[in-house]
PDB file of N, CA and C in Angstrom:
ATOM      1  N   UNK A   1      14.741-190.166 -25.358  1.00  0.00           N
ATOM      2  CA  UNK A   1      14.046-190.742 -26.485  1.00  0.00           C
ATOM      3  C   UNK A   1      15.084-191.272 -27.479  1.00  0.00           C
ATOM      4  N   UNK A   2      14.710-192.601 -27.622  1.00  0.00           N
ATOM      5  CA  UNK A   2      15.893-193.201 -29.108  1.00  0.00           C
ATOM      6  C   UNK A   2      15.666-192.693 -30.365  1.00  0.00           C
ATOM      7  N   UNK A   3      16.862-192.219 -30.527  1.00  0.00           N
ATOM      8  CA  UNK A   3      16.518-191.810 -32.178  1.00  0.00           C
ATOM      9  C   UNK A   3      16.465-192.880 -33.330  1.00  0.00           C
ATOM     10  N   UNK A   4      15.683-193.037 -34.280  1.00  0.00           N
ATOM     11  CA  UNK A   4      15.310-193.483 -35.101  1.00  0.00           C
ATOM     12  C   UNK A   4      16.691-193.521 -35.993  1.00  0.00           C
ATOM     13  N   UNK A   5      17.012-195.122 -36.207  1.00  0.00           N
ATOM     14  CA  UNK A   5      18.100-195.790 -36.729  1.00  0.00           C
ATOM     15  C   UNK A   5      17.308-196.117 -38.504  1.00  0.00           C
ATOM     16  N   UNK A   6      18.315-195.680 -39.107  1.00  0.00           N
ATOM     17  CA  UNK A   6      18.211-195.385 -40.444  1.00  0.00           C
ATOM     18  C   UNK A   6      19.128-196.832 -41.200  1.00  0.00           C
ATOM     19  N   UNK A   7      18.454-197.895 -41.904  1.00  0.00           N
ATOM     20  CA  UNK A   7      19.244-198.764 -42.717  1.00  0.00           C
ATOM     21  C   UNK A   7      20.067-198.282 -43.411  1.00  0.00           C
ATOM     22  N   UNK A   8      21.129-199.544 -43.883  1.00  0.00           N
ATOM     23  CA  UNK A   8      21.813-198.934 -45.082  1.00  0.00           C
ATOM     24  C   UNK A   8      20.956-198.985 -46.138  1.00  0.00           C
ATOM     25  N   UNK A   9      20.105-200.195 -46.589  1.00  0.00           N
ATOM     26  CA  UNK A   9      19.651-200.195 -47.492  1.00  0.00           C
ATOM     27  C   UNK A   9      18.614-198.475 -47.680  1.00  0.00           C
ATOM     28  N   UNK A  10      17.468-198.217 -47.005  1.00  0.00           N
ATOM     29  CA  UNK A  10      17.277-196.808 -46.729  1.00  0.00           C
ATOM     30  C   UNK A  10      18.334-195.893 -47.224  1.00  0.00           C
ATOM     31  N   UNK A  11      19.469-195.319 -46.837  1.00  0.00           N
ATOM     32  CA  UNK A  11      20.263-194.578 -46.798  1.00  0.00           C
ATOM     33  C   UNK A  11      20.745-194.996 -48.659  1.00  0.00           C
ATOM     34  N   UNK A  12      21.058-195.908 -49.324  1.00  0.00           N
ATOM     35  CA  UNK A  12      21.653-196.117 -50.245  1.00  0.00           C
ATOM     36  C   UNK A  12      20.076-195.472 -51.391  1.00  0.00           C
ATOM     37  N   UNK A  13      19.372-195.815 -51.353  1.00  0.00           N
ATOM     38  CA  UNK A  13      17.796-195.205 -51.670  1.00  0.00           C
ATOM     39  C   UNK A  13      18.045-193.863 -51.755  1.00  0.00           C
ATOM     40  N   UNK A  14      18.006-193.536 -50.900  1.00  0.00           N
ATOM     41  CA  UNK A  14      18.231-191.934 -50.736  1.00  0.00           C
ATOM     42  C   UNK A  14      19.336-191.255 -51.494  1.00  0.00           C
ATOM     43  N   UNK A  15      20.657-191.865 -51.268  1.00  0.00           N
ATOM     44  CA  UNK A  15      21.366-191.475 -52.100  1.00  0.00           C
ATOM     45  C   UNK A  15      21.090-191.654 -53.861  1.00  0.00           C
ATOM     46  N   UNK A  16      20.978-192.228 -53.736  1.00  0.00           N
ATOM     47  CA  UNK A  16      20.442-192.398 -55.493  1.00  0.00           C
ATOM     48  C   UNK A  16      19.484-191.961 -55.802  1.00  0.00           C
ATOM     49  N   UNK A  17      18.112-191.393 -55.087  1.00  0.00           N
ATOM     50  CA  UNK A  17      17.674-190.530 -55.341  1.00  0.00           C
ATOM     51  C   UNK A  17      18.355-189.361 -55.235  1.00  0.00           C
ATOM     52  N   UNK A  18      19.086-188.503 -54.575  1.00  0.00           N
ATOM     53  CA  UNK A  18      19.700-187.225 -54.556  1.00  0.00           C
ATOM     54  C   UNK A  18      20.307-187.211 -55.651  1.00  0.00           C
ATOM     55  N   UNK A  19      21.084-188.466 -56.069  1.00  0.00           N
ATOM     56  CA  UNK A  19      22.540-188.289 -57.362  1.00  0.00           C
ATOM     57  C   UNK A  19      20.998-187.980 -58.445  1.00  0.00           C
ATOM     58  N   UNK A  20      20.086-188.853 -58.819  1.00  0.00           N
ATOM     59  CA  UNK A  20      19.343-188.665 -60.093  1.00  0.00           C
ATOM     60  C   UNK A  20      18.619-187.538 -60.058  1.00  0.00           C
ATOM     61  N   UNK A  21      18.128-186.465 -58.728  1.00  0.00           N
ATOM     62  CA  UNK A  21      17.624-185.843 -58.710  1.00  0.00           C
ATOM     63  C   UNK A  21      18.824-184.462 -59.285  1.00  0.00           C
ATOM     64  N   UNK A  22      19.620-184.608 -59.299  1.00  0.00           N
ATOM     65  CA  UNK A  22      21.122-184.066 -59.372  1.00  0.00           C
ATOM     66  C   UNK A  22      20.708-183.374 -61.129  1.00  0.00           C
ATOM     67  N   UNK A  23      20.443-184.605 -61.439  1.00  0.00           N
ATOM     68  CA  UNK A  23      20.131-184.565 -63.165  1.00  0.00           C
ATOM     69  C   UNK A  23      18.691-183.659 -63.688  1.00  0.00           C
ATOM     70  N   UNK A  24      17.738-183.175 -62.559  1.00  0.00           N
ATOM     71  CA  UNK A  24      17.048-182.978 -62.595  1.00  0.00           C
ATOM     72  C   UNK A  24      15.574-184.041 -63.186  1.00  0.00           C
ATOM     73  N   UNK A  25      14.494-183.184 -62.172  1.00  0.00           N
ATOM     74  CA  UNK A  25      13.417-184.189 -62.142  1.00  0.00           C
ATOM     75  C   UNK A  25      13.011-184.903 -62.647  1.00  0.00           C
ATOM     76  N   UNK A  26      12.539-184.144 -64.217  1.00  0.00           N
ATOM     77  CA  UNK A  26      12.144-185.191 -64.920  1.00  0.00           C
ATOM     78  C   UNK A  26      13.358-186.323 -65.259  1.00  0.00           C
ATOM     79  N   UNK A  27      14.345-186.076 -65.547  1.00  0.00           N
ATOM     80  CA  UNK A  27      15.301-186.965 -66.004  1.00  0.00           C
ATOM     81  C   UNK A  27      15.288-188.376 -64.763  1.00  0.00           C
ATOM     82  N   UNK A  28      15.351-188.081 -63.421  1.00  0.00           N
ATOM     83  CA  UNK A  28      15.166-188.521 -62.196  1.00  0.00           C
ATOM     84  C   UNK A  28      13.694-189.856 -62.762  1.00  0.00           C
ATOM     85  N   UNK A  29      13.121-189.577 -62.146  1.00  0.00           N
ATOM     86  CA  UNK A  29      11.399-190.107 -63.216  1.00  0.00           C
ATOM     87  C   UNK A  29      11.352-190.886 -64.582  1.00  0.00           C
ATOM     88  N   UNK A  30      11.994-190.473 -65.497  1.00  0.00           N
ATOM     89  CA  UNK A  30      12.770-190.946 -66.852  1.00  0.00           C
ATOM     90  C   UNK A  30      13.274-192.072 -66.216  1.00  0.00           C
ATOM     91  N   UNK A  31      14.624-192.084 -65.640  1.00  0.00           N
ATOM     92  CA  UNK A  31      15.977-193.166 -65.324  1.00  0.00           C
ATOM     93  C   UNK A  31      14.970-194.327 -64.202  1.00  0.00           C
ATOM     94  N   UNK A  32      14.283-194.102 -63.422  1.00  0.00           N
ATOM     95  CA  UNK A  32      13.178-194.782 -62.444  1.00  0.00           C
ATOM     96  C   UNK A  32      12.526-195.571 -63.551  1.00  0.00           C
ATOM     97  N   UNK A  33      11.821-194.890 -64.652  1.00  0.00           N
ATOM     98  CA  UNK A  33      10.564-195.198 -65.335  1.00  0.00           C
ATOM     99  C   UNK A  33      11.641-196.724 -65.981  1.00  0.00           C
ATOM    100  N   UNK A  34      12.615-196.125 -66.801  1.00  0.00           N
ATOM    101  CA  UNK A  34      13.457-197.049 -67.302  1.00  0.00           C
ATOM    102  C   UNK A  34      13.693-198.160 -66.581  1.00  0.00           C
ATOM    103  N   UNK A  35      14.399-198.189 -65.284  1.00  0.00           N
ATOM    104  CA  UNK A  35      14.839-198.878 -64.931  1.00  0.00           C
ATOM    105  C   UNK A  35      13.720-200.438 -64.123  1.00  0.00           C
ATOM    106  N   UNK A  36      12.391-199.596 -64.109  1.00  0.00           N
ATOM    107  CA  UNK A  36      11.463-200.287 -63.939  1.00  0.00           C
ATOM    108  C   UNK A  36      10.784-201.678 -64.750  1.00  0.00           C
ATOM    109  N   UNK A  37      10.648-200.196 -65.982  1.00  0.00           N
ATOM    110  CA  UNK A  37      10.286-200.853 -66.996  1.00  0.00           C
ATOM    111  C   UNK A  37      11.084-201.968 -68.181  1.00  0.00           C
ATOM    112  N   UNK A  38      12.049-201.525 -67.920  1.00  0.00           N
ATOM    113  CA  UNK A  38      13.245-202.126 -69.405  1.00  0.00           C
ATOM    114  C   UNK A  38      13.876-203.512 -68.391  1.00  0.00           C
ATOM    115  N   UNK A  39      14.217-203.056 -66.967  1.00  0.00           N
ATOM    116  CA  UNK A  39      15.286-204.228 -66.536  1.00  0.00           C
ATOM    117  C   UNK A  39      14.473-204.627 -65.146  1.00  0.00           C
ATOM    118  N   UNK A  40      13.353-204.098 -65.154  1.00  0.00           N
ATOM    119  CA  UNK A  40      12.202-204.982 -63.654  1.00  0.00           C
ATOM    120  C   UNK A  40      12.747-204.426 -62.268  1.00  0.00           C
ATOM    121  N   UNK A  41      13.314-202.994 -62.301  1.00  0.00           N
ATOM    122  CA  UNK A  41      14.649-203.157 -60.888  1.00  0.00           C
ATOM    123  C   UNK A  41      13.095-201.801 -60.501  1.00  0.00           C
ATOM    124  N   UNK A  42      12.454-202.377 -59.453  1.00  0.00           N
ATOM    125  CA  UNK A  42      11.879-201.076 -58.465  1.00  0.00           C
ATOM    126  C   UNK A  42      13.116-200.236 -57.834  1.00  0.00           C
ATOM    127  N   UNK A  43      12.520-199.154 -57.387  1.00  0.00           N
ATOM    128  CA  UNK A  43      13.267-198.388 -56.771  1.00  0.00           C
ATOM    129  C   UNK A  43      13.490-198.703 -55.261  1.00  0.00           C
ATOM    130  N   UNK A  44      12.720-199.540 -54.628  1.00  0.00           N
ATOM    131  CA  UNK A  44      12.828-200.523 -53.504  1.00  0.00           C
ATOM    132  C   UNK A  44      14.071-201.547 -53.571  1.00  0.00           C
ATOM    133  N   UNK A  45      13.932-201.798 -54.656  1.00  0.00           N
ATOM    134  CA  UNK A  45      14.312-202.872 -55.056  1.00  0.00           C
ATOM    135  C   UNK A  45      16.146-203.164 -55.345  1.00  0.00           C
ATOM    136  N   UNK A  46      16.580-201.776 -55.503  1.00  0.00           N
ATOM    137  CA  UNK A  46      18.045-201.116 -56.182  1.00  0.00           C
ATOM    138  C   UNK A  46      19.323-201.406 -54.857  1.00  0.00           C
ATOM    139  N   UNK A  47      19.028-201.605 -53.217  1.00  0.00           N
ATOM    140  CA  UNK A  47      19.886-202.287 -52.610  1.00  0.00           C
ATOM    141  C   UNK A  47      20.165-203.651 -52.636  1.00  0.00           C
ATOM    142  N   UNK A  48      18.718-204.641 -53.013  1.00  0.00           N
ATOM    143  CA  UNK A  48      19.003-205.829 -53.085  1.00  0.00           C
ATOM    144  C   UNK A  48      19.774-206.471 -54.420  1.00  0.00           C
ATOM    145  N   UNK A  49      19.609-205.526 -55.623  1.00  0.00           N
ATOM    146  CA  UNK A  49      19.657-206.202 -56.642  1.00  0.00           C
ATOM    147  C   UNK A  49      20.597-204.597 -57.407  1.00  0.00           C
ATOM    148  N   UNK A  50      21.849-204.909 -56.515  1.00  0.00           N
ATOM    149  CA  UNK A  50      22.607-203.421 -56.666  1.00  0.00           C
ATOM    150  C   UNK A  50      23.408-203.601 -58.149  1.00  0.00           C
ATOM    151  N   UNK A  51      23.781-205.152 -58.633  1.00  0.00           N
ATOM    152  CA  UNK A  51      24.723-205.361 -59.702  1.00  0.00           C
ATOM    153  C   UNK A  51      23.840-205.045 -60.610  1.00  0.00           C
ATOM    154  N   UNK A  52      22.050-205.419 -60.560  1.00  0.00           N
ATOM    155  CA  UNK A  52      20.993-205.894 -61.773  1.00  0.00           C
ATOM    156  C   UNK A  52      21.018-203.989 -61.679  1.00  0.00           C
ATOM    157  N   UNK A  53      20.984-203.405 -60.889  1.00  0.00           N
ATOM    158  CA  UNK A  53      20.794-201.621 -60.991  1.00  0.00           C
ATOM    159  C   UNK A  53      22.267-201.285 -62.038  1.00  0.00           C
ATOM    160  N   UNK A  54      23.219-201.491 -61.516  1.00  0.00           N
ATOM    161  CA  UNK A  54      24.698-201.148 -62.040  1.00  0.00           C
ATOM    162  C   UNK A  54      24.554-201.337 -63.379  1.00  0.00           C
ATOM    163  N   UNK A  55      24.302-202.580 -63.496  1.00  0.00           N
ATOM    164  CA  UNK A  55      24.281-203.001 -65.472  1.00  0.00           C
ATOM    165  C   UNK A  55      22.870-202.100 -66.045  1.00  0.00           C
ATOM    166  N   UNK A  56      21.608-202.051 -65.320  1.00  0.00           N
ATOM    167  CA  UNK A  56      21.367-200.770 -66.196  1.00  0.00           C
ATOM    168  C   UNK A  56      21.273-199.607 -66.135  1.00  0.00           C
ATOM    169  N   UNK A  57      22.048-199.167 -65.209  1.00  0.00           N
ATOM    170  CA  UNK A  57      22.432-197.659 -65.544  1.00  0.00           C
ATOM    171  C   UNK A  57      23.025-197.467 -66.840  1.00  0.00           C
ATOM    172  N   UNK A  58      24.298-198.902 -66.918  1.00  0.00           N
ATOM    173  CA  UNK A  58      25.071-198.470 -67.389  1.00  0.00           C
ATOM    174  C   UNK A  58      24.661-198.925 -69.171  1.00  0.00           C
ATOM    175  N   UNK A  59      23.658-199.717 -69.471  1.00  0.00           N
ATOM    176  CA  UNK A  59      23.017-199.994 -70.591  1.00  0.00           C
ATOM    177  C   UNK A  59      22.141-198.409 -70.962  1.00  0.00           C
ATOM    178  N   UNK A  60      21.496-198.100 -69.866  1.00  0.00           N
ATOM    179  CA  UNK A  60      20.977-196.331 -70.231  1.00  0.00           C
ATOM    180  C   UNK A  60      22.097-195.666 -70.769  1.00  0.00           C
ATOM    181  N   UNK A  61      23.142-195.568 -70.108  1.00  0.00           N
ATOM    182  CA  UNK A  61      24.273-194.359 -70.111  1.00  0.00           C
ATOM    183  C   UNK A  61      25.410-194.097 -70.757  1.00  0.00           C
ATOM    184  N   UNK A  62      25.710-195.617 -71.160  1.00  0.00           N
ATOM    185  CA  UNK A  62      27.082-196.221 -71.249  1.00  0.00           C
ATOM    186  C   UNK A  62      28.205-195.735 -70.172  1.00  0.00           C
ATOM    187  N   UNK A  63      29.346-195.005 -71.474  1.00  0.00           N
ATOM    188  CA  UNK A  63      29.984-194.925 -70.368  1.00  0.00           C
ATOM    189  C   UNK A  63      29.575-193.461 -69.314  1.00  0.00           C
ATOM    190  N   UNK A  64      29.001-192.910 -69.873  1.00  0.00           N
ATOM    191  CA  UNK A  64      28.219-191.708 -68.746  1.00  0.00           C
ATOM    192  C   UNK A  64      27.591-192.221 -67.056  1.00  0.00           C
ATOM    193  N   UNK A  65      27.568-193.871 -67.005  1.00  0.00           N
ATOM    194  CA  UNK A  65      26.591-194.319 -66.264  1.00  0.00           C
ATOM    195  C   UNK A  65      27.973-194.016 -65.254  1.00  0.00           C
ATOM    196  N   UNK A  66      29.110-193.831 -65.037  1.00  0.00           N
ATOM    197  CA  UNK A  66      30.133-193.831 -64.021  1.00  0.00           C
ATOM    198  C   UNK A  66      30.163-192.671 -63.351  1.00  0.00           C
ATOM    199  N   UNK A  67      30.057-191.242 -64.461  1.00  0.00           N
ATOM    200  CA  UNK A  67      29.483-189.944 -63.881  1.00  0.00           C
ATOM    201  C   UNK A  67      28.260-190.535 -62.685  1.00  0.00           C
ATOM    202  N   UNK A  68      27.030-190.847 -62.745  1.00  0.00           N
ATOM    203  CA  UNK A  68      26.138-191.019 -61.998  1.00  0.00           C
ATOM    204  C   UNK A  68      26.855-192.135 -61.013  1.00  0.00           C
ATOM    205  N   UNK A  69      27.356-192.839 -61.024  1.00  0.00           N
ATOM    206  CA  UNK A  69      26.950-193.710 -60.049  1.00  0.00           C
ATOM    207  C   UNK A  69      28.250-193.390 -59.131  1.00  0.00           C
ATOM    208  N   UNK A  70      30.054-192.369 -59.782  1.00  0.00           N
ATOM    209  CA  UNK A  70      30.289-191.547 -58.615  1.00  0.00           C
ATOM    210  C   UNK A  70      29.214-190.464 -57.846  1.00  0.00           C
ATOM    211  N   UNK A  71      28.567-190.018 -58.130  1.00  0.00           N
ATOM    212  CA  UNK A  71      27.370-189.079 -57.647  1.00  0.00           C
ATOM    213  C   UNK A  71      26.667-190.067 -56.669  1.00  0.00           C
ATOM    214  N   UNK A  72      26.557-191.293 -57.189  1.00  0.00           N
ATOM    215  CA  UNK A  72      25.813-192.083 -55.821  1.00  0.00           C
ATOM    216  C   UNK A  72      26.559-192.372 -54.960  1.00  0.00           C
ATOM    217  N   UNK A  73      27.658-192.711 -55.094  1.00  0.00           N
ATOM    218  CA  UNK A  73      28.868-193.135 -54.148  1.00  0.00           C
ATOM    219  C   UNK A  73      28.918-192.183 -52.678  1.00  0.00           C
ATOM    220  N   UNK A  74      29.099-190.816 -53.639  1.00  0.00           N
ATOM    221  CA  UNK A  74      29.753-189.402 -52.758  1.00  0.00           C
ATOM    222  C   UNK A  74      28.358-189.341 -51.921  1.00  0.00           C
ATOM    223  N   UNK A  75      27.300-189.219 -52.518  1.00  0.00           N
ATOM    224  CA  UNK A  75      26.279-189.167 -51.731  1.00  0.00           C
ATOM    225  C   UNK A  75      26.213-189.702 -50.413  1.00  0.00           C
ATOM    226  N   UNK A  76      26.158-191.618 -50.455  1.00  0.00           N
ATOM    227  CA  UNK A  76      26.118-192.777 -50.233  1.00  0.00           C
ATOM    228  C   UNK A  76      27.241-192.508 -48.843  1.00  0.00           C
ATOM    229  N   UNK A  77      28.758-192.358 -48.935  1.00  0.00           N
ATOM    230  CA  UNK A  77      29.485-192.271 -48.102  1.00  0.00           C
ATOM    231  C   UNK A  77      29.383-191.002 -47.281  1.00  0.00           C
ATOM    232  N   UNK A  78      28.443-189.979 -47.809  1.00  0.00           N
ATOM    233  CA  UNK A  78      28.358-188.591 -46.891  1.00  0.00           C
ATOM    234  C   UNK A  78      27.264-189.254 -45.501  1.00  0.00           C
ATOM    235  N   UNK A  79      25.981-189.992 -46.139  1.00  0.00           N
ATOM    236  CA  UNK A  79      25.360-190.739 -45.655  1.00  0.00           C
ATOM    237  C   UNK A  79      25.665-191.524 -44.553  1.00  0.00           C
ATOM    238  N   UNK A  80      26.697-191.954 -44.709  1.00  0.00           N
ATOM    239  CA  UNK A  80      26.846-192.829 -43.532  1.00  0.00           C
ATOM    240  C   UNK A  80      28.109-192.534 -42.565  1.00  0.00           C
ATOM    241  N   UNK A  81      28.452-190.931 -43.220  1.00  0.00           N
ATOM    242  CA  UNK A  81      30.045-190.789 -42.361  1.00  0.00           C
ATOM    243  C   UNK A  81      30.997-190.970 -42.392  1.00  0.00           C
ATOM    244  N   UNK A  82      31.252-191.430 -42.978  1.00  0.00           N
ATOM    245  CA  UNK A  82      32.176-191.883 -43.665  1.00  0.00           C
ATOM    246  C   UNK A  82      32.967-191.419 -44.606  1.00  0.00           C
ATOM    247  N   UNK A  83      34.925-190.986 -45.097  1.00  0.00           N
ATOM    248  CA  UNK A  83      35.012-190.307 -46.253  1.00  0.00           C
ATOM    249  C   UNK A  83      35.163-191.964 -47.683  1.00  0.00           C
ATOM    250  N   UNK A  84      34.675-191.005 -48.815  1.00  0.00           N
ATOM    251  CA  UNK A  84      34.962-191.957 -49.908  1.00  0.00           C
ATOM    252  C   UNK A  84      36.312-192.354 -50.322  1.00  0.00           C
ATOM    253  N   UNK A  85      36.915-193.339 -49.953  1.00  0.00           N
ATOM    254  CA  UNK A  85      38.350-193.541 -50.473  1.00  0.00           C
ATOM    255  C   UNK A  85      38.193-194.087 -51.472  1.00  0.00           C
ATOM    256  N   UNK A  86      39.387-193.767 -52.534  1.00  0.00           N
ATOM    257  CA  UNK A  86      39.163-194.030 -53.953  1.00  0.00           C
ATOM    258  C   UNK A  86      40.610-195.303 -53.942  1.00  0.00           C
ATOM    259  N   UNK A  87      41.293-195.494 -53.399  1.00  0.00           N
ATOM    260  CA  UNK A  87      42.710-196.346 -52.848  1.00  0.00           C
ATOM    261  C   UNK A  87      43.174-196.232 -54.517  1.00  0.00           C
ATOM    262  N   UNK A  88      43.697-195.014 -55.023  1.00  0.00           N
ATOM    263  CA  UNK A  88      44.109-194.963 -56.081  1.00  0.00           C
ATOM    264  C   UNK A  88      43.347-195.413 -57.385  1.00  0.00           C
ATOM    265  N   UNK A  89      42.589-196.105 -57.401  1.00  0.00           N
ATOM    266  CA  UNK A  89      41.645-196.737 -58.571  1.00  0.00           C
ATOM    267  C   UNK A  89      41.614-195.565 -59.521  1.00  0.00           C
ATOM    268  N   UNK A  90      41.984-196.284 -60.815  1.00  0.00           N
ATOM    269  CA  UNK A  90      41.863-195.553 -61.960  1.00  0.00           C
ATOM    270  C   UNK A  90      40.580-195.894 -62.651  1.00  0.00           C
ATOM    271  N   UNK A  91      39.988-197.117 -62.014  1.00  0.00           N
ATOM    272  CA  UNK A  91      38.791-197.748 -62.156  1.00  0.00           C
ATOM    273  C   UNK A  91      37.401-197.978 -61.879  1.00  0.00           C
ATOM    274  N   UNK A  92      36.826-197.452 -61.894  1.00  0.00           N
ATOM    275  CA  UNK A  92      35.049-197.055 -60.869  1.00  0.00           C
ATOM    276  C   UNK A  92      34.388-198.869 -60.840  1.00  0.00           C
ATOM    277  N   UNK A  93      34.924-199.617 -59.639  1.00  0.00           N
ATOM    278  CA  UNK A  93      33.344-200.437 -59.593  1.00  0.00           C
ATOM    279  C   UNK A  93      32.787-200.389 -58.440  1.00  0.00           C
ATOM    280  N   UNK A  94      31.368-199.861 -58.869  1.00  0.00           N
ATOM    281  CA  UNK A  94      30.239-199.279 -58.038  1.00  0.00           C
ATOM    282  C   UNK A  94      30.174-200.203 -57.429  1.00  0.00           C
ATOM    283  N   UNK A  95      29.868-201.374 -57.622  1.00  0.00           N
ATOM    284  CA  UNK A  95      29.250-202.696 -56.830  1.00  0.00           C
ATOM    285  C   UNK A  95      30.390-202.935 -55.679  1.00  0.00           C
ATOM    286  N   UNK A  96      31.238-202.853 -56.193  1.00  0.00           N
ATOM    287  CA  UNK A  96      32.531-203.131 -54.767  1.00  0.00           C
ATOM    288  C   UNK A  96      32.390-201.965 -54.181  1.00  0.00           C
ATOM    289  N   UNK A  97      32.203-200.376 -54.516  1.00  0.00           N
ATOM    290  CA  UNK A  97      32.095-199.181 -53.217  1.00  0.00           C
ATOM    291  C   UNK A  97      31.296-199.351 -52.721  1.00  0.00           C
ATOM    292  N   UNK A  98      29.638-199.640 -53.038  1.00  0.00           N
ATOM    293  CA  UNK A  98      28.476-200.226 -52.428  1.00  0.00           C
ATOM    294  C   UNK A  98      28.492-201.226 -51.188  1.00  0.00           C
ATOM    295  N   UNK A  99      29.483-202.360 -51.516  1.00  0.00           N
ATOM    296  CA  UNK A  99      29.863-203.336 -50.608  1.00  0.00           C
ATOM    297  C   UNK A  99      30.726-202.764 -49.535  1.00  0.00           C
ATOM    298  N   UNK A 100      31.791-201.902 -49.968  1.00  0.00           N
ATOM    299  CA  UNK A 100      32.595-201.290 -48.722  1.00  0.00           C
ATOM    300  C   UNK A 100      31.598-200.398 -48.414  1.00  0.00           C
ATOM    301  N   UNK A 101      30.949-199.229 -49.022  1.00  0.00           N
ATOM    302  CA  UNK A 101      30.047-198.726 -47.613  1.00  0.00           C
ATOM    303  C   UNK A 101      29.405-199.972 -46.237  1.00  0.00           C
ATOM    304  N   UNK A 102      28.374-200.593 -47.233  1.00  0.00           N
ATOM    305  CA  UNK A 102      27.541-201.447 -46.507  1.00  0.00           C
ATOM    306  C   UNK A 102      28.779-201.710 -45.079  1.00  0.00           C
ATOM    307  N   UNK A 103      29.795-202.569 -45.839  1.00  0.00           N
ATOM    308  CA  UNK A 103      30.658-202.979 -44.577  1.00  0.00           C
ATOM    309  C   UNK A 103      30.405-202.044 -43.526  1.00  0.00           C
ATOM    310  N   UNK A 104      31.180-200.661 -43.561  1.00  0.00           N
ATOM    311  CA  UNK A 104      31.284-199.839 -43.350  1.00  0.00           C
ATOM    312  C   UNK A 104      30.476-199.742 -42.304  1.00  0.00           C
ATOM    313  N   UNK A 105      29.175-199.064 -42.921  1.00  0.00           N
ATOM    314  CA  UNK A 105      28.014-198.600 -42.075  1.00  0.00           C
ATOM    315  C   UNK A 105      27.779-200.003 -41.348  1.00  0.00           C
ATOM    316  N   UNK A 106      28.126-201.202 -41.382  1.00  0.00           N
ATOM    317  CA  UNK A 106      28.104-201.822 -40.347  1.00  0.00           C
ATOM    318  C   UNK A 106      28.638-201.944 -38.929  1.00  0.00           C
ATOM    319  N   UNK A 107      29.856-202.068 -39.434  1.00  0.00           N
ATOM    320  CA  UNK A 107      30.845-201.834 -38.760  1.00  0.00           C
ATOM    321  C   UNK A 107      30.540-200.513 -37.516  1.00  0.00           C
ATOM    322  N   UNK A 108      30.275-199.375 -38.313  1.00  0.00           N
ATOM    323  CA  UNK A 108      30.453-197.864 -37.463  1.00  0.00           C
ATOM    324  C   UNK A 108      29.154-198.437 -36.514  1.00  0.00           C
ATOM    325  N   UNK A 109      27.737-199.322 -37.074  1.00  0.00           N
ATOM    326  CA  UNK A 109      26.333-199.199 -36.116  1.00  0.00           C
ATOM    327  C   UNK A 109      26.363-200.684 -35.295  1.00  0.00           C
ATOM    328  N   UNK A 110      27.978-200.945 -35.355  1.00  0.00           N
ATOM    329  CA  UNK A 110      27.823-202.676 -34.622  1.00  0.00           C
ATOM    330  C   UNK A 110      28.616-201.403 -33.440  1.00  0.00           C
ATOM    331  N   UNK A 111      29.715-201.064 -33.480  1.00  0.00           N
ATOM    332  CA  UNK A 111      30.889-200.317 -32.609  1.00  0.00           C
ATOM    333  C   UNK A 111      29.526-198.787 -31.969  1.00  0.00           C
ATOM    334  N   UNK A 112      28.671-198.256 -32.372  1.00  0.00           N
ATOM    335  CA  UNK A 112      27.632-197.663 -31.597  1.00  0.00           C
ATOM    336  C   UNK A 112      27.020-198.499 -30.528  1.00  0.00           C
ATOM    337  N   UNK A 113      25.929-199.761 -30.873  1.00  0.00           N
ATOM    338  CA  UNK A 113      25.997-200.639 -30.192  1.00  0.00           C
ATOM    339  C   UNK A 113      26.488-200.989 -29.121  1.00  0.00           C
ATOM    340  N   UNK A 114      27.803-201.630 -29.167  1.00  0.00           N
ATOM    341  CA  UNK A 114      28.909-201.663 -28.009  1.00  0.00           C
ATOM    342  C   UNK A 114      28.704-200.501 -27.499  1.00  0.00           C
ATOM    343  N   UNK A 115      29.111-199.238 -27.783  1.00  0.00           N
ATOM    344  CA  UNK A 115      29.264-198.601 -26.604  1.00  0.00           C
ATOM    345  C   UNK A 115      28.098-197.965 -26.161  1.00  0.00           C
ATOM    346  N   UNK A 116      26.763-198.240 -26.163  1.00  0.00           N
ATOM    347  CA  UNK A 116      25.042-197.897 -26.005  1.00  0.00           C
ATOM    348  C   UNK A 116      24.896-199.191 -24.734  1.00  0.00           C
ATOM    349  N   UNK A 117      25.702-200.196 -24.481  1.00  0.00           N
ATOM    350  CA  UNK A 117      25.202-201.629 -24.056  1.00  0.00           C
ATOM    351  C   UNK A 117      26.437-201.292 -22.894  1.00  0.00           C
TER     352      UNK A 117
END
């Protein structure tokens, strides 16, 4: 039986639910409600429109929004297998770790592929 192949987009969902659930529930529900309401971003919606999510976390949080969105990262790369390399960065941008997972989890479910065929 094939096991059921999990997106990135899926998997990045999930992680960001775990990091906000992190904060506890209601707060979780709160940061959703916000992000719905104030900047139009569904929770569906947060892989396609990952920069329009980034800017308002970080309008909620300021600079606190980097705490959370390493929490999505670590999540995000446990997710797909991957370890989180930080390549020295003294600098957090989410939107570029987002993009190297994605790569990533491509990469690892193109090289499964190949060797399934």
């Amino acid at each position: 039986m094939a096991r059921k192949r999990r997106t990135f987009e899926k998997l990045l969902i999930e992680a960001t639910d775990e990091a906000l659930v992190s904060l506890g529930e209601s707060s979780r529900q709160s940061i959703y409600f916000h992000l719905e309401n104030k900047f139009k971003i569904a929770k569906k919606d947060i892989p396609y429109r990952i920069e329009d999510f980034a800017e308002g976390i970080e309008k909620i949080f300021g600079m606190g929004a980097q705490f959370i969105e390493i929490l999505i990262m670590k999540r995000l790369f446990e997710k797909i297998g991957q370890p989180l390399n930080w390549n020295g960065n003294k600098t957090l941008e989410f939107v570029e770790y987002v993009e190297a997972a994605r790569k990533s989890f491509s990469k690892k479910r193109e090289e499964a592929n190949q060797i399934e065929t």
